[in-house]
C-alpha atoms as a PDB file:
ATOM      1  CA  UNK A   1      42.870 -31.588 -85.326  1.00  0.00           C
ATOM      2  CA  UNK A   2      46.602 -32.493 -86.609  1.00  0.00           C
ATOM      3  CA  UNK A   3      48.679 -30.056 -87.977  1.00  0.00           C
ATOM      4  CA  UNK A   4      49.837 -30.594 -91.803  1.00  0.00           C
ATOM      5  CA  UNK A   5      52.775 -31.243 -90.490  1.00  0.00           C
ATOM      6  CA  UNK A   6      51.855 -34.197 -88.418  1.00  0.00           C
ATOM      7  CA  UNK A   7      49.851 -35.550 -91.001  1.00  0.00           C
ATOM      8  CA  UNK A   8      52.658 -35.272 -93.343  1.00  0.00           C
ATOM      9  CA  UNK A   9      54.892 -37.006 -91.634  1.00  0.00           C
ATOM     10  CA  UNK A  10      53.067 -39.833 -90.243  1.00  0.00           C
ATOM     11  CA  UNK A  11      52.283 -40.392 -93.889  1.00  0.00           C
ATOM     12  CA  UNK A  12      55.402 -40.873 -94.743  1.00  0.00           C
ATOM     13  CA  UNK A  13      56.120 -42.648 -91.452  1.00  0.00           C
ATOM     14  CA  UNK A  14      53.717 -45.306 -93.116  1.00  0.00           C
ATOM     15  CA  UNK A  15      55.093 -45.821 -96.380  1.00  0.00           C
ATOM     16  CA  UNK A  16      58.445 -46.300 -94.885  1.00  0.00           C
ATOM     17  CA  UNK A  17      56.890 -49.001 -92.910  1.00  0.00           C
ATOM     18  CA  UNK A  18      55.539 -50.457 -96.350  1.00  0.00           C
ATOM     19  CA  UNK A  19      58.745 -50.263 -97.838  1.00  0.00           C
ATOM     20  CA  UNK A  20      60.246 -52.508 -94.562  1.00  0.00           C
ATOM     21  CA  UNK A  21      57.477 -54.685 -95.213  1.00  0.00           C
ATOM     22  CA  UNK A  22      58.218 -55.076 -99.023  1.00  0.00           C
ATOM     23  CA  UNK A  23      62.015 -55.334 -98.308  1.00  0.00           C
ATOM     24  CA  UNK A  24      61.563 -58.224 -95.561  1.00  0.00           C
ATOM     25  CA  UNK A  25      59.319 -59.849 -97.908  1.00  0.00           C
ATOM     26  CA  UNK A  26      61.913 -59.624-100.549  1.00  0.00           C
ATOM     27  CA  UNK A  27      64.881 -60.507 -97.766  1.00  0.00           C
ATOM     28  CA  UNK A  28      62.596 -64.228 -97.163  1.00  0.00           C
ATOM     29  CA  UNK A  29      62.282 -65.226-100.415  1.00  0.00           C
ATOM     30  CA  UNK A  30      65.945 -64.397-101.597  1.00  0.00           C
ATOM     31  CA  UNK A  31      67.144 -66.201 -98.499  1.00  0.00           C
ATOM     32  CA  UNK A  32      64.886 -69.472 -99.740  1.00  0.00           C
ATOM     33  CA  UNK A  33      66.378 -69.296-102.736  1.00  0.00           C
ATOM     34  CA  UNK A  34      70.073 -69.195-101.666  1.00  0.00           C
ATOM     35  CA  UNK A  35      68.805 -72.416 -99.612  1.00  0.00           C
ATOM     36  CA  UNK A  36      66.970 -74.095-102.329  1.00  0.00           C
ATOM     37  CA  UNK A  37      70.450 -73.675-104.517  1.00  0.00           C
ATOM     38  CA  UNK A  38      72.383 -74.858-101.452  1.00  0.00           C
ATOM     39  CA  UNK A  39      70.802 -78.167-101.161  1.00  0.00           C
ATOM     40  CA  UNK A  40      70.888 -78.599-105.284  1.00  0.00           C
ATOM     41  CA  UNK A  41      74.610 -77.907-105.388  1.00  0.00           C
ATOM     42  CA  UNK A  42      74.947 -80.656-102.051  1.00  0.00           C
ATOM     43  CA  UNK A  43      73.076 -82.763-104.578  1.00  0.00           C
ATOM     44  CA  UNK A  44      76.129 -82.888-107.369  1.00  0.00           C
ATOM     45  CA  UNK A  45      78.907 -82.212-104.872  1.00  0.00           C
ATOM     46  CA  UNK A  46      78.490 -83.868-101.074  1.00  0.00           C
ATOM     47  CA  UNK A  47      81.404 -82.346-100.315  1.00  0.00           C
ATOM     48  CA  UNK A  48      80.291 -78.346-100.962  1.00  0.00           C
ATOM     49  CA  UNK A  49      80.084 -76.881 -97.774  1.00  0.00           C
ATOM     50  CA  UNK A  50      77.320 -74.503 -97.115  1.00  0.00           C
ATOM     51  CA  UNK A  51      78.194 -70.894 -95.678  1.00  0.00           C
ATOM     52  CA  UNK A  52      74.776 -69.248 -95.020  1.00  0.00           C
ATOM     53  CA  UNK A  53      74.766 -65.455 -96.415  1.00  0.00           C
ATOM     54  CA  UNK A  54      75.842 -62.467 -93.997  1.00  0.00           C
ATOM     55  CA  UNK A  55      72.543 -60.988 -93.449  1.00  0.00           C
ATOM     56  CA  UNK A  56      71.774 -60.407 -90.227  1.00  0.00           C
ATOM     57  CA  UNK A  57      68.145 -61.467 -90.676  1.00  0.00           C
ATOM     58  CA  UNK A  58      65.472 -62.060 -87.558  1.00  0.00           C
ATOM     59  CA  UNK A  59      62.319 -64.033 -88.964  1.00  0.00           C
ATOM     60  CA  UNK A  60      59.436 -62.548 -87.356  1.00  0.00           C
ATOM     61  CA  UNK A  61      58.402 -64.169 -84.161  1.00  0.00           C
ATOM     62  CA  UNK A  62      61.837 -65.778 -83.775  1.00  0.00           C
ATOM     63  CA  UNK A  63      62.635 -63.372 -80.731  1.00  0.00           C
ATOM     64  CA  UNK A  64      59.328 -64.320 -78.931  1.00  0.00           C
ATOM     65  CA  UNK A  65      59.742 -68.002 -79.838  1.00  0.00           C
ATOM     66  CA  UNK A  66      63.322 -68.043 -78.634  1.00  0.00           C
ATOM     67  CA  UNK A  67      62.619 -66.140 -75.433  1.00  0.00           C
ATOM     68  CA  UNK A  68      60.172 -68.436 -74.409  1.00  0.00           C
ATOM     69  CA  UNK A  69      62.521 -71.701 -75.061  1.00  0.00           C
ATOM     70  CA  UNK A  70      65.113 -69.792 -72.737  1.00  0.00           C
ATOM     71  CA  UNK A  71      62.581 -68.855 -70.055  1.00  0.00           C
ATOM     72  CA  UNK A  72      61.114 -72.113 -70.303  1.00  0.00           C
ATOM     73  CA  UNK A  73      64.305 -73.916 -69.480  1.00  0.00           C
ATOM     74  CA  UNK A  74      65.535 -71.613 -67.314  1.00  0.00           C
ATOM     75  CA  UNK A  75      65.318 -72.661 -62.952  1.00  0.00           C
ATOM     76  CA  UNK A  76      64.270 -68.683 -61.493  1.00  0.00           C
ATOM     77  CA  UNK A  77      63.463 -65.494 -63.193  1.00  0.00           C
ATOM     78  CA  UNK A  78      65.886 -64.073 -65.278  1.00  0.00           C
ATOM     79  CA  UNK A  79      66.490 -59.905 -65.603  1.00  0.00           C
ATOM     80  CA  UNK A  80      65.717 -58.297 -69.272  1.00  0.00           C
ATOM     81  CA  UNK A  81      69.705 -58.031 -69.430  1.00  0.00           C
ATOM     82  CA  UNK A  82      70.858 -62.180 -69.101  1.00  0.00           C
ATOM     83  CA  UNK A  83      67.708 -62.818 -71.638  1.00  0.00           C
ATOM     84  CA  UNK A  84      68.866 -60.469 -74.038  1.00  0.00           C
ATOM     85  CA  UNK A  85      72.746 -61.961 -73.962  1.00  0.00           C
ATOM     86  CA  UNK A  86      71.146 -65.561 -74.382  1.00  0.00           C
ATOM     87  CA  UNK A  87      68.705 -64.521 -77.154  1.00  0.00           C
ATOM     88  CA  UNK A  88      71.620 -63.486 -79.237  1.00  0.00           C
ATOM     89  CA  UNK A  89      73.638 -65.714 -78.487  1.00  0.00           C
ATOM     90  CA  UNK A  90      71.031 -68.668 -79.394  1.00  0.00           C
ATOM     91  CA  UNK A  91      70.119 -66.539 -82.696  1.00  0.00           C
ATOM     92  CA  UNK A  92      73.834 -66.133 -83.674  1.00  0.00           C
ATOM     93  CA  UNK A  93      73.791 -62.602 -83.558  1.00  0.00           C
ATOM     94  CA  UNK A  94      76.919 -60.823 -81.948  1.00  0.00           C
ATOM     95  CA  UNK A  95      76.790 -58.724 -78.726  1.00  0.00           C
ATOM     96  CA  UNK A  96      80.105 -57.224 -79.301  1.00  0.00           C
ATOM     97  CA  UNK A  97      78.708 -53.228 -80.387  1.00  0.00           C
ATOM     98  CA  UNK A  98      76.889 -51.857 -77.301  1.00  0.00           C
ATOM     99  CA  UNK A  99      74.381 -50.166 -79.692  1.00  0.00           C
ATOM    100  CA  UNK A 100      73.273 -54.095 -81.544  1.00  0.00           C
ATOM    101  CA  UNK A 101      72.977 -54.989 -77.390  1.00  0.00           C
ATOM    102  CA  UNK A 102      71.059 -52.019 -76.353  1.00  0.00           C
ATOM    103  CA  UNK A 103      68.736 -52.301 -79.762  1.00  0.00           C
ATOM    104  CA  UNK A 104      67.786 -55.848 -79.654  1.00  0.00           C
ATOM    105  CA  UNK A 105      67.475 -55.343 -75.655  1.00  0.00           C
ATOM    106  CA  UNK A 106      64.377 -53.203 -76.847  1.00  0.00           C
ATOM    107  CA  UNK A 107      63.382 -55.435 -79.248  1.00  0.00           C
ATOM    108  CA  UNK A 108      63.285 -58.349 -76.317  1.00  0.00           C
ATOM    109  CA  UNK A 109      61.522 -55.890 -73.980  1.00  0.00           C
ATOM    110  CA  UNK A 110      58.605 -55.654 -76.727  1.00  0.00           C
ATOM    111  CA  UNK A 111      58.084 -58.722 -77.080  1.00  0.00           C
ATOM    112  CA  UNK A 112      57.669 -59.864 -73.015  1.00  0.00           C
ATOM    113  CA  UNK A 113      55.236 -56.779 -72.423  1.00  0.00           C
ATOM    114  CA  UNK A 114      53.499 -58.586 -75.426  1.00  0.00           C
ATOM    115  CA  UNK A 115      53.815 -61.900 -73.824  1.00  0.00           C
ATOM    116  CA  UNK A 116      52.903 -60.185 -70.534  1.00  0.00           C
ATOM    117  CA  UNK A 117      49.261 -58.854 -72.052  1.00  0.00           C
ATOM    118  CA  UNK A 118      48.954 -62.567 -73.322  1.00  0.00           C
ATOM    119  CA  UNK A 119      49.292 -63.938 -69.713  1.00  0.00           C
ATOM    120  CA  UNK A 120      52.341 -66.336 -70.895  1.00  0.00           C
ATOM    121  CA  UNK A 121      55.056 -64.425 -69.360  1.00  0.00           C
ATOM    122  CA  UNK A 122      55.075 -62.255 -65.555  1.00  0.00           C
ATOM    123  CA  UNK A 123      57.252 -59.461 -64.019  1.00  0.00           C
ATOM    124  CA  UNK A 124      58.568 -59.503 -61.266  1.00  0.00           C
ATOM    125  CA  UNK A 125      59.369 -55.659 -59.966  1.00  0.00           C
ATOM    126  CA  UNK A 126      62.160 -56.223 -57.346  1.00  0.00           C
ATOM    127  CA  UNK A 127      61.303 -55.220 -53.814  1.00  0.00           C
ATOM    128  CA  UNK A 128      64.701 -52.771 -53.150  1.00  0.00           C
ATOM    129  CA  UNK A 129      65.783 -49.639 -55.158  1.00  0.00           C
ATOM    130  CA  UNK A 130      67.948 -50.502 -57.829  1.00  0.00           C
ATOM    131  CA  UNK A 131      67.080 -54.278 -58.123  1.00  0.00           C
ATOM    132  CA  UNK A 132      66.296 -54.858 -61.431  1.00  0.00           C
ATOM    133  CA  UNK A 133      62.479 -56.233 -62.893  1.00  0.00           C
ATOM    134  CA  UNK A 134      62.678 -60.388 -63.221  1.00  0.00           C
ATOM    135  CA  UNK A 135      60.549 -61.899 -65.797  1.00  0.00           C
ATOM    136  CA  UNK A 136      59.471 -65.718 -65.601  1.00  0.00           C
ATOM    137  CA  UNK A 137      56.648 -68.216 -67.353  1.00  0.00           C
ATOM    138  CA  UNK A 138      53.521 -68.161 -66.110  1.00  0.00           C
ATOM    139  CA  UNK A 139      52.817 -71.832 -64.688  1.00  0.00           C
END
C-alpha cells in the first residue's frame, strides 16, 4: 500500500498535469487568434508584415512528425544527437543554451522509443564501446 505521502503527491502530480493541459489548450487557441487577426489586418493593409508571437510553442506531435520527415530524407542512420540539432533547427527553436539542447534531446528520445514500439522507426546499438545508438526508418 502507498504511503500518504505518495498518494499526496502524485495527486498533485496530476492536477499539475491538468493545469499543462488547460494552459496548452489555452496557448492553441490564443495563438489562432493572433493568426486569424493577422490575416484580417493583411486584408486592409498588404503591406503589414506579420511577426509571429515569441512563444516558444511545440504543437503536439510536431516532434514525431518532424523526426520522421528528417529520417525519411535522410541516406544512413543518424545518432539521437544530429536528429535533435535538425529537429530544432527545422522547428525554429534555438540550440544555443545547452539545457533547451539537452531537454528537447529527451523529448526526441521519447518520441523514437514510441516510434520504435510502433515498428516505424529501428535502433541500431553500435557494435564498439563508445559508438553511439543509430536510429533509421523501418523499410
Amino acid at each position: 500500500m502507498a504511503s500518504p505521502i505518495v498518494i499526496s503527491l502524485t495527486e498533485k502530480r496530476d492536477q499539475l498535469v491538468a493545469e499543462v493541459r488547460r494552459t496548452e489548450s489555452a496557448l492553441q487557441r490564443l495563438l489562432g487568434e493572433i493568426e486569424h487577426m493577422d490575416y484580417a489586418i493583411e486584408q486592409f493593409d498588404p503591406a503589414y508584415r506579420r511577426v509571429p508571437p515569441a512563444v516558444n510553442y511545440t504543437p503536439p506531435g510536431a516532434i514525431t512528425r518532424t523526426l520522421l520527415s528528417i529520417m525519411r530524407q535522410a541516406k544512413e542512420p543518424m545518432t539521437l544527437r544530429d536528429l535533435t540539432g535538425q529537429m530544432m533547427d527545422r522547428l525554429g527553436l534555438e540550440k544555443v543554451e545547452r539545457y533547451k539542447f539537452l531537454r528537447t534531446m529527451e523529448h526526441v528520445r521519447t518520441a523514437l522509443i514510441r516510434q520504435v514500439k510502433f515498428g516505424v522507426v529501428a535502433k541500431e546499438v553500435g557494435a564498439a564501446r563508445g559508438n553511439p545508438t543509430l536510429w533509421r526508418i523501418v523499410p
